[in-house]
N, C-alpha and C. Protein backbone atom coordinates (compact mmCIF):
# COMPACT_ATOMS: atom_id res chain seq x y z
N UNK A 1 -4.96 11.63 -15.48
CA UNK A 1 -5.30 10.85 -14.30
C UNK A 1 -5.74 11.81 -13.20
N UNK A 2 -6.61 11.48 -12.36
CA UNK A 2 -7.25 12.21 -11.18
C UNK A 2 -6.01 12.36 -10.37
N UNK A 3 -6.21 13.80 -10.19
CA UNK A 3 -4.94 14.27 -9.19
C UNK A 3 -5.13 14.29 -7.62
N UNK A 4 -6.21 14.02 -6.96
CA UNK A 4 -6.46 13.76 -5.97
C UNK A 4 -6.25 11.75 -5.89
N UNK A 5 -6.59 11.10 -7.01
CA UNK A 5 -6.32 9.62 -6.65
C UNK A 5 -5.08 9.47 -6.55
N UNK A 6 -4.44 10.04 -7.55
CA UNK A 6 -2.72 10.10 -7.57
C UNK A 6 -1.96 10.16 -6.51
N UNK A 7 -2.95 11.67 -5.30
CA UNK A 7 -1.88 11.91 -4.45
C UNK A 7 -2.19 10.80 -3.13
N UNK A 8 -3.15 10.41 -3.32
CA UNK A 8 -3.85 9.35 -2.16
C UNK A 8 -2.88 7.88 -2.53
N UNK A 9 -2.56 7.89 -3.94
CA UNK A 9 -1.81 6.60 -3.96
C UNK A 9 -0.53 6.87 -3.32
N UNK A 10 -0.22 7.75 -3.87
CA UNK A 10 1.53 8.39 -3.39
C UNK A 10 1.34 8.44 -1.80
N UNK A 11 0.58 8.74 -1.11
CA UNK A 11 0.44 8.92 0.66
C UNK A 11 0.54 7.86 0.86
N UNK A 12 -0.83 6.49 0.30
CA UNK A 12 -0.42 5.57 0.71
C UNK A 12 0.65 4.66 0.86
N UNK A 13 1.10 4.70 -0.67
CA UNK A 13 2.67 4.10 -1.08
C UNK A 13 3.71 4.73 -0.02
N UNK A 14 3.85 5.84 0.39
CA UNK A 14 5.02 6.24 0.99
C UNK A 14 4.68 5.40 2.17
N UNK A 15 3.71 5.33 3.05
CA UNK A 15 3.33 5.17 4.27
C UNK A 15 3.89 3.73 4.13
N UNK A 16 3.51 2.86 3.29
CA UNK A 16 3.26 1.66 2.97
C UNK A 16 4.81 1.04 3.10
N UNK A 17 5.31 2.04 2.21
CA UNK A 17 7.01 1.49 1.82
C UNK A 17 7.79 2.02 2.52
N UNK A 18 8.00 3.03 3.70
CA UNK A 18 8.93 3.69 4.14
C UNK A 18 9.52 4.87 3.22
N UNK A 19 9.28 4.70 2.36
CA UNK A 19 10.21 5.94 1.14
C UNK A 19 9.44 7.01 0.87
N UNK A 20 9.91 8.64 0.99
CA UNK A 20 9.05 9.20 0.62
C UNK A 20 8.46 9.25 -0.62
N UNK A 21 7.31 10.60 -0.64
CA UNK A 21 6.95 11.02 -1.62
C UNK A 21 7.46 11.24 -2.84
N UNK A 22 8.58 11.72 -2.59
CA UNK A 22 10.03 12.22 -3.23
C UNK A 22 10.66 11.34 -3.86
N UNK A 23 10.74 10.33 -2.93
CA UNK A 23 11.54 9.33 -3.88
C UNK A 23 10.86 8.35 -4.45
N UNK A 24 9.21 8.25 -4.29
CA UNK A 24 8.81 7.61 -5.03
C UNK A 24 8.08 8.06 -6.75
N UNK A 25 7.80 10.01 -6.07
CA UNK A 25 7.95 10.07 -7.47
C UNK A 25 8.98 10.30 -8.73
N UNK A 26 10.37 10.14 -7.82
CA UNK A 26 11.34 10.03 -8.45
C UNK A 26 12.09 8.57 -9.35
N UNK A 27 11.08 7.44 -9.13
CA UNK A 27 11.13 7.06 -9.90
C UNK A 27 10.60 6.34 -11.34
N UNK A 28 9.49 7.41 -11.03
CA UNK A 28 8.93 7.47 -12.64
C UNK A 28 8.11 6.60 -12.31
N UNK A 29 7.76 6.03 -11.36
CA UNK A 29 6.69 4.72 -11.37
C UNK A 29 5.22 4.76 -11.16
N UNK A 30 5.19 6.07 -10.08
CA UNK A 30 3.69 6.13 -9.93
C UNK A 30 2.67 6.13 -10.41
N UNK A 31 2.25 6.14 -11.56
CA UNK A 31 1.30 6.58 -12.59
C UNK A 31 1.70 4.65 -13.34
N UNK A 32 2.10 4.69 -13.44
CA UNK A 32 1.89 2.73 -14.22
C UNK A 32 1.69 1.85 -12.78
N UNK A 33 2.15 2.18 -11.80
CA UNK A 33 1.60 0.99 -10.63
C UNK A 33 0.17 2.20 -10.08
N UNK A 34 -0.02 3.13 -10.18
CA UNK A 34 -1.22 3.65 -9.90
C UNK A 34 -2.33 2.47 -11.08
N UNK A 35 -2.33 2.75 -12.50
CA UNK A 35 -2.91 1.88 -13.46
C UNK A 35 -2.74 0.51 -13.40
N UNK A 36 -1.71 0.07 -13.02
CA UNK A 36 -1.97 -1.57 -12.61
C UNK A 36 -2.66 -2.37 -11.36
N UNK A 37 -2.53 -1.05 -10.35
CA UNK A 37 -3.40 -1.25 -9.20
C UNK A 37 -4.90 -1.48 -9.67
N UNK A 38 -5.13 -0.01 -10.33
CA UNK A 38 -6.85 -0.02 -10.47
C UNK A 38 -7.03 -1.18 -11.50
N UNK A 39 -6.73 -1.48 -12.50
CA UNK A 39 -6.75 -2.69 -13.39
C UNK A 39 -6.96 -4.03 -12.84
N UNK A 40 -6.11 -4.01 -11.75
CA UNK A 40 -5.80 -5.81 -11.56
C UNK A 40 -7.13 -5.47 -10.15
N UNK A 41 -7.33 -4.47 -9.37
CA UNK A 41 -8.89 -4.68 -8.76
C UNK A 41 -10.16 -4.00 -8.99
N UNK A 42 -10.10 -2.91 -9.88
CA UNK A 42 -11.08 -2.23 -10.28
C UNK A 42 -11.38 -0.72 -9.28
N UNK A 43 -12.29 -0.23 -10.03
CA UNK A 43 -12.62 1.33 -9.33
C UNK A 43 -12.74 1.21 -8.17
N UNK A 44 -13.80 0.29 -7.75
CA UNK A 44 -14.24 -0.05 -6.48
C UNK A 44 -13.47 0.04 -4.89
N UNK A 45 -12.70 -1.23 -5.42
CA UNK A 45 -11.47 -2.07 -4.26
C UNK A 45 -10.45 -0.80 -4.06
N UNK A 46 -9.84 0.05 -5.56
CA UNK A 46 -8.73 1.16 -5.34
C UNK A 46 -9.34 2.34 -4.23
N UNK A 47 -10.87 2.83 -4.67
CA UNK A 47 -11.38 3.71 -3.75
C UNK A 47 -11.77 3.61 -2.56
N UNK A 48 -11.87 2.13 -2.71
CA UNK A 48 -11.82 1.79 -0.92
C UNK A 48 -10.57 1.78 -0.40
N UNK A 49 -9.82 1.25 -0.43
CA UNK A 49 -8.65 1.18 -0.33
C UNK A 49 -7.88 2.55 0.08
N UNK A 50 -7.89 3.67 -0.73
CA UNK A 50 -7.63 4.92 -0.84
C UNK A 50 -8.32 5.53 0.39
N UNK A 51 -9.71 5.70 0.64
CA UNK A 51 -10.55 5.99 1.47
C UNK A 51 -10.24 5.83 2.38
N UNK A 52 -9.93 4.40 2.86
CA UNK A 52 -10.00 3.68 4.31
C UNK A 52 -8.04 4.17 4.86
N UNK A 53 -7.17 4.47 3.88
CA UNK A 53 -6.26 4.77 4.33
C UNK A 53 -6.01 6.07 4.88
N UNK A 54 -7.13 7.02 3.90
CA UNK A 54 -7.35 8.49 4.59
C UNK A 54 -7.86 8.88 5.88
N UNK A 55 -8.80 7.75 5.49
CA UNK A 55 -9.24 7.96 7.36
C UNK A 55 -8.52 7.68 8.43
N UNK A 56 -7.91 6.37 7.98
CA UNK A 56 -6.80 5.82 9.34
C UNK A 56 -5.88 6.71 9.47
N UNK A 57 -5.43 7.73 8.36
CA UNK A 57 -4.16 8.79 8.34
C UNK A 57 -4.91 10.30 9.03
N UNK A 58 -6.16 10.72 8.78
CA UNK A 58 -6.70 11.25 9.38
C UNK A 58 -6.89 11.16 11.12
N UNK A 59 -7.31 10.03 11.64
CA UNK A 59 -7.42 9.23 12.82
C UNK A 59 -5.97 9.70 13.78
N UNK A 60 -5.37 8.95 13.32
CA UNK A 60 -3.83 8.73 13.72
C UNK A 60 -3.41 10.35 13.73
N UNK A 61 -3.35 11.39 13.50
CA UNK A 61 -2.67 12.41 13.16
C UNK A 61 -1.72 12.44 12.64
N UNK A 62 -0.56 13.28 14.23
CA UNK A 62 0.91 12.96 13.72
C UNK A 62 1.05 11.83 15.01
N UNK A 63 0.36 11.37 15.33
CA UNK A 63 1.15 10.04 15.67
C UNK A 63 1.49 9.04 15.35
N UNK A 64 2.61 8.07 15.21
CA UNK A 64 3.05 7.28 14.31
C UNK A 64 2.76 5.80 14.46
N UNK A 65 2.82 5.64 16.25
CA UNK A 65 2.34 4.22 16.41
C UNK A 65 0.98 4.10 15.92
N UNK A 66 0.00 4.94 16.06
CA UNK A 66 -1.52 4.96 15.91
C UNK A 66 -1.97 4.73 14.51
N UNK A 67 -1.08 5.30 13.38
CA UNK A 67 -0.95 5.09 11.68
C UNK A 67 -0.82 3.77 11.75
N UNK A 68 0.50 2.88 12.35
CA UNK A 68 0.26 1.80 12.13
C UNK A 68 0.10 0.73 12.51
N UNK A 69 -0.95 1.11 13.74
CA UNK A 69 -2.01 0.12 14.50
C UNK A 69 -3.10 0.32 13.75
N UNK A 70 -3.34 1.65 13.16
CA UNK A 70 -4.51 1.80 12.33
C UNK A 70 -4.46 0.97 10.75
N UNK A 71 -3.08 1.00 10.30
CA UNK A 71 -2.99 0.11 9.28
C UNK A 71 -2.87 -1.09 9.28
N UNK A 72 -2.87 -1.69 9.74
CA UNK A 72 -2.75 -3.07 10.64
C UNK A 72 -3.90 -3.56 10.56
N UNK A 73 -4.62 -2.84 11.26
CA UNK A 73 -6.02 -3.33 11.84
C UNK A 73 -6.78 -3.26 10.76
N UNK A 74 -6.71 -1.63 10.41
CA UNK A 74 -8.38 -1.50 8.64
C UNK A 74 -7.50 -1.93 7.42
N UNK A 75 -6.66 -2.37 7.38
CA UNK A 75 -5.79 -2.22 5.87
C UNK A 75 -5.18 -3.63 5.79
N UNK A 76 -4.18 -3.60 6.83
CA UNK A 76 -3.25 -5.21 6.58
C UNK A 76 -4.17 -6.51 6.74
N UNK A 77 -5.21 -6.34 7.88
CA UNK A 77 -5.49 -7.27 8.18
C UNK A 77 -6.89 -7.69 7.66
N UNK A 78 -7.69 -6.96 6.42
CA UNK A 78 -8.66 -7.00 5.62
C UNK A 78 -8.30 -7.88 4.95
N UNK A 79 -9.71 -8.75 4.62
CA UNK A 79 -9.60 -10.06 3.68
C UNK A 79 -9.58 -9.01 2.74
N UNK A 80 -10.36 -7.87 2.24
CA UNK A 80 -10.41 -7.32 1.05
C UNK A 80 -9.17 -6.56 0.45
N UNK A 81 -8.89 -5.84 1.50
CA UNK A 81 -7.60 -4.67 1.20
C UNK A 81 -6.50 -5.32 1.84
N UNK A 82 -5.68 -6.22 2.76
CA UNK A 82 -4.90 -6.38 2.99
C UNK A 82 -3.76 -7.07 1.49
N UNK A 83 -4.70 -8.06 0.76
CA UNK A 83 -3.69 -8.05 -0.19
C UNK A 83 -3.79 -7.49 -1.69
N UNK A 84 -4.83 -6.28 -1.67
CA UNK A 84 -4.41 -5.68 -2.02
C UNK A 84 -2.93 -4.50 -1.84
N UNK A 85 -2.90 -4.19 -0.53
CA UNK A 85 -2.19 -3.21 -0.23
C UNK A 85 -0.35 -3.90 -0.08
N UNK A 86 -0.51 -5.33 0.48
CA UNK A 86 0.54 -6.09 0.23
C UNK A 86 1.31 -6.02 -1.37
N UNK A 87 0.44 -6.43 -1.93
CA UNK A 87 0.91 -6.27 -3.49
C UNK A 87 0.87 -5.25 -4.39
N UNK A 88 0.94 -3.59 -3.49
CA UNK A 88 1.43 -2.18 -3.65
C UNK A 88 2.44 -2.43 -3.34
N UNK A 89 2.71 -2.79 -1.81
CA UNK A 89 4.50 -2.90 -1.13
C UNK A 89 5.03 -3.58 -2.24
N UNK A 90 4.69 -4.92 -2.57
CA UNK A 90 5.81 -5.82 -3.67
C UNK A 90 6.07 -5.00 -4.53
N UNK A 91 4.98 -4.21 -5.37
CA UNK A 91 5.28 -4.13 -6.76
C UNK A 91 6.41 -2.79 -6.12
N UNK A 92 5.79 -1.97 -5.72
CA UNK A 92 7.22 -0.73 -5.32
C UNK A 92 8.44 -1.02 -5.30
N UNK A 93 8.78 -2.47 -4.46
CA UNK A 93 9.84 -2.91 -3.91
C UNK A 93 10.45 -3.93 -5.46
N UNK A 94 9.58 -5.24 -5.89
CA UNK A 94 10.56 -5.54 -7.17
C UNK A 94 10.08 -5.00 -8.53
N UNK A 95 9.21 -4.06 -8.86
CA UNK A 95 8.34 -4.08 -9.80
C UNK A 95 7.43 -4.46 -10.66
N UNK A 96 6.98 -5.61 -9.95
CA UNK A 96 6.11 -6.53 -10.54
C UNK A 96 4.86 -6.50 -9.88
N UNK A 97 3.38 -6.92 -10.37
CA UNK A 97 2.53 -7.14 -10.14
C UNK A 97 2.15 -8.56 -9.93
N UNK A 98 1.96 -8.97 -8.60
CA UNK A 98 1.58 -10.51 -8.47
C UNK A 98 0.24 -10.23 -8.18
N UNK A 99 0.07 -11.60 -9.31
CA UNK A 99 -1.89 -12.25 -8.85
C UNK A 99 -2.01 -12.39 -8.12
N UNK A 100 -3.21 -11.81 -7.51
CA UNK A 100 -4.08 -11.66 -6.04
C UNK A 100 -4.12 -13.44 -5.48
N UNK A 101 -4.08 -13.40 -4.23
CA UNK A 101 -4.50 -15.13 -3.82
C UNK A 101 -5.85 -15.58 -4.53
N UNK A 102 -5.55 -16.63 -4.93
CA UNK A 102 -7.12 -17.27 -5.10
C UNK A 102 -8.37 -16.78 -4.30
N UNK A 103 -8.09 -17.24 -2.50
CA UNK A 103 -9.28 -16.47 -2.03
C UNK A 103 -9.80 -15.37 -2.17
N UNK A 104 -8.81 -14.02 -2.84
CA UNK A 104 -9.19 -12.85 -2.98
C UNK A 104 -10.14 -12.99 -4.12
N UNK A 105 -9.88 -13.82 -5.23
CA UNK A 105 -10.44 -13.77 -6.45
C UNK A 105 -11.69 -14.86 -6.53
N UNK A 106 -11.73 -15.48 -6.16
CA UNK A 106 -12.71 -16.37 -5.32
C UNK A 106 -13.88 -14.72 -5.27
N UNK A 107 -13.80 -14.43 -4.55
CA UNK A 107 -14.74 -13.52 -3.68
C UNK A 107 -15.00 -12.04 -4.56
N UNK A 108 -13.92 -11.91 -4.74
CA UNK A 108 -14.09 -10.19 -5.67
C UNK A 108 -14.63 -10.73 -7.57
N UNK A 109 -13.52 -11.69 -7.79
CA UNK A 109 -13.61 -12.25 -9.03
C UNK A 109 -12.48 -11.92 -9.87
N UNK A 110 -12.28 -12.12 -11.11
CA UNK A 110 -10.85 -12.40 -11.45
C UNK A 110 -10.77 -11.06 -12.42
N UNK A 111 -10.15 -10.41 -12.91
CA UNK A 111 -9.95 -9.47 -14.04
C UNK A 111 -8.89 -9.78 -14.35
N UNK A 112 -9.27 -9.32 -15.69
CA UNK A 112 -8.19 -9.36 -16.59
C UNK A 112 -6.67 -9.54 -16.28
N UNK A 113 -6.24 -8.35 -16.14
CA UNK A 113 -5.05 -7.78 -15.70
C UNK A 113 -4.45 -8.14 -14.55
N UNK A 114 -5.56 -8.88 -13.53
CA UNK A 114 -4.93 -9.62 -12.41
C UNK A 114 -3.70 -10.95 -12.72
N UNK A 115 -2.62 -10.60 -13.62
CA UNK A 115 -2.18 -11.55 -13.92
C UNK A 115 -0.43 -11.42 -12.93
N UNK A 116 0.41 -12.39 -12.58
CA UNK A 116 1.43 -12.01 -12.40
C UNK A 116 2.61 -11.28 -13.82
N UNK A 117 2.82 -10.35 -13.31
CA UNK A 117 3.92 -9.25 -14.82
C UNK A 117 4.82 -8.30 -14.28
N UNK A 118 5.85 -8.23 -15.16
CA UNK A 118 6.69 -6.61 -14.96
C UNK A 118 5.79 -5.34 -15.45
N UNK A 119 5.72 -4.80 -14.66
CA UNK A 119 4.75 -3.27 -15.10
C UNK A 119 4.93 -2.83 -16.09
N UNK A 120 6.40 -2.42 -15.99
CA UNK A 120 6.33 -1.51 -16.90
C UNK A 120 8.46 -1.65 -17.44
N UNK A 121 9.12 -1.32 -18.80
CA UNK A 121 10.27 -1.53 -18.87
C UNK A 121 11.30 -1.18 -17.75
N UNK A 122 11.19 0.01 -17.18
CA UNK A 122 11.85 0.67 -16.15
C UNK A 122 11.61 0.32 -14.88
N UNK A 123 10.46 -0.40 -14.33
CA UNK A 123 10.37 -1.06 -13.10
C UNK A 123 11.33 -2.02 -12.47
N UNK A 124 11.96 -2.63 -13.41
CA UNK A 124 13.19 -3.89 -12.50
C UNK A 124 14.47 -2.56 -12.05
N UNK A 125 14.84 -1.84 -12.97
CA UNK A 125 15.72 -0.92 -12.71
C UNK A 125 15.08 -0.01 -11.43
N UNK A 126 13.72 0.26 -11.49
CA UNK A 126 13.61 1.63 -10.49
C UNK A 126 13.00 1.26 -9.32
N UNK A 127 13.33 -0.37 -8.92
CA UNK A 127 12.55 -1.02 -8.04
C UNK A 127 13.14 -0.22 -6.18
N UNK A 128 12.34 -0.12 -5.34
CA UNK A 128 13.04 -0.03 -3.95
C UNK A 128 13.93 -0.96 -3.64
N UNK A 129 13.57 -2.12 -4.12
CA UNK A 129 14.64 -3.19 -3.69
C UNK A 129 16.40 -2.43 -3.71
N UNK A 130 16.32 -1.96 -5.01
CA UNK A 130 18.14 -1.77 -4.90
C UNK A 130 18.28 -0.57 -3.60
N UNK A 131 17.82 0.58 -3.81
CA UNK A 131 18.42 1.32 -2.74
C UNK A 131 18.23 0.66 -1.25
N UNK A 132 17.22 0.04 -1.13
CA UNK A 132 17.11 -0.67 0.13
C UNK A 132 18.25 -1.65 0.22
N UNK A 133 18.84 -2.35 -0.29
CA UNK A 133 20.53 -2.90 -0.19
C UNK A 133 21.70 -2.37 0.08
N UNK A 134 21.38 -1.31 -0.59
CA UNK A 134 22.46 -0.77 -1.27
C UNK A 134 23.24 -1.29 -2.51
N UNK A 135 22.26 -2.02 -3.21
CA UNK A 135 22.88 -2.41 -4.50
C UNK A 135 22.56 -1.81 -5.61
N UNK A 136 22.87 -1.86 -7.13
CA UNK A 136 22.74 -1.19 -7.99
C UNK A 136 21.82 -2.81 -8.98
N UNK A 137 20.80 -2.47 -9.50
CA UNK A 137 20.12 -4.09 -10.41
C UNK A 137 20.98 -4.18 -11.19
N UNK A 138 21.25 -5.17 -10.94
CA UNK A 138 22.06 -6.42 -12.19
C UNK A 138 22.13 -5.66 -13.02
N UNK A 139 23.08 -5.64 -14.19
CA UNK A 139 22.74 -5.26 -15.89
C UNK A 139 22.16 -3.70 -16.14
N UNK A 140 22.29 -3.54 -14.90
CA UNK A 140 22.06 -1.65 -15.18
C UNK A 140 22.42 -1.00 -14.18
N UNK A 141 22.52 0.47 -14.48
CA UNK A 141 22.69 1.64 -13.81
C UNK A 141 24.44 1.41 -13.22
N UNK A 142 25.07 0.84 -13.86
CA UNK A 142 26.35 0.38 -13.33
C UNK A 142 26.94 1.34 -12.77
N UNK A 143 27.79 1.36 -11.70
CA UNK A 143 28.63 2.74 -10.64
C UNK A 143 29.64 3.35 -11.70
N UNK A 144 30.26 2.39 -12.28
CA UNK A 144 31.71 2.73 -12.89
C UNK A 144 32.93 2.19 -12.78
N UNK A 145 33.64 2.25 -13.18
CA UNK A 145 35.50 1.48 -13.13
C UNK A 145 35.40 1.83 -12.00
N UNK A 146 35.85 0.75 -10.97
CA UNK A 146 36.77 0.39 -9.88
C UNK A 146 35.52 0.54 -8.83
N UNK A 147 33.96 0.66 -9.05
CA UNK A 147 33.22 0.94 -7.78
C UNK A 147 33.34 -0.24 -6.88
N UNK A 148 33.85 -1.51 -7.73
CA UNK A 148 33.72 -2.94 -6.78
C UNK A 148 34.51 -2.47 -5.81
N UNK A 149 35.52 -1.55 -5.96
CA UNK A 149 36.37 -1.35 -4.64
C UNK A 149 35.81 -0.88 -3.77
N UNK A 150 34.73 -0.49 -3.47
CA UNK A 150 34.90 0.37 -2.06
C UNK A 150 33.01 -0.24 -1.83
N UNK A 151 32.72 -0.36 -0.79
CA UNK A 151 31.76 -1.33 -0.21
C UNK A 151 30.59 -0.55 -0.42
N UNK A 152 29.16 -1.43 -0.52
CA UNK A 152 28.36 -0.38 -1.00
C UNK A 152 27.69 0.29 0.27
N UNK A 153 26.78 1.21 -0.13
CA UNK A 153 26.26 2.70 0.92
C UNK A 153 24.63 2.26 1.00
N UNK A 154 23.97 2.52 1.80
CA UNK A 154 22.92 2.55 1.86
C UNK A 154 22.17 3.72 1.78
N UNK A 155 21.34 4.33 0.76
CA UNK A 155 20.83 5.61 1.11
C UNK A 155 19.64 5.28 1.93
N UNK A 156 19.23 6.55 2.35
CA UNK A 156 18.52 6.69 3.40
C UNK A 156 17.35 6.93 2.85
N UNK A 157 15.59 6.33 3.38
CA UNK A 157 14.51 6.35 2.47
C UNK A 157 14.25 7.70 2.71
């Protein structure tokens, strides 16, 4: 996979989700929601997408309100890229890929892969959702004897 698209997804994703770099490539996910991204909109929509976030991150410097007035404005609030970039946040957060709105597909057109799915086996387990609780997913990654005792922790993104 292109190591410059890779790291443009990972910038965006962190920016996107609050979590770093770090912890998002810590959980094994980037590279299957990198491929389900470009799949469910094509070369096109990902490199725009990618592009238009470099510039607004470029723009903005290190200032933080300006990143995301700039994302707001060229990114969230695009008929084209806003839900795309919405349904980066979801899938990070439960691991799933949801079908684009109708109007998006209406207009771009439908592919394949634009379907609602779990990515990939390890996505419900390595979703942001749990550390953002502080919970552990259902049916996995269990704490151990007696963790019900003591209240859960929130790590920090």
């Amino acid at each position: 996979m292109n190591d410059e698209l890779h790291e443009a997804f990972l910038d965006l994703s962190s920016t996107l989700t609050g979590y770093s770099r770090f912890r998002l490539l810590g959980t094994g996910q980037a590279d299957p929601y990198l491929s389900t991204t470009r799949e469910a909109v094509g070369e096109e929509v990902l490199a725009e997408l990618l592009n238009t976030y470099t510039d607004v991150h470029r723009d903005a410097g290190d200032d933080e309100k300006a990143l995301d007035t700039g994302l707001r404005a060229r990114i969230l609030s695009d008929r084209l890229l806003g839900p795309v970039a919405r349904n980066v946040i979801k899938m990070w957060f439960v691991g799933t890929w949801y079908e684009l709105p109708q109007e998006w597909r209406d207009v771009q057109a439908t592919r394949g892969h634009d379907s609602t799915h779990v990515v990939s086996p390890a996505s419900y387990t390595e979703a942001l959702l749990w550390p953002t609780i502080g919970a552990n997913p259902p049916g996995a990654k269990a704490q151990g004897f007696g963790s019900w005792a003591a209240p859960p922790t929130i790590d920090a993104p």
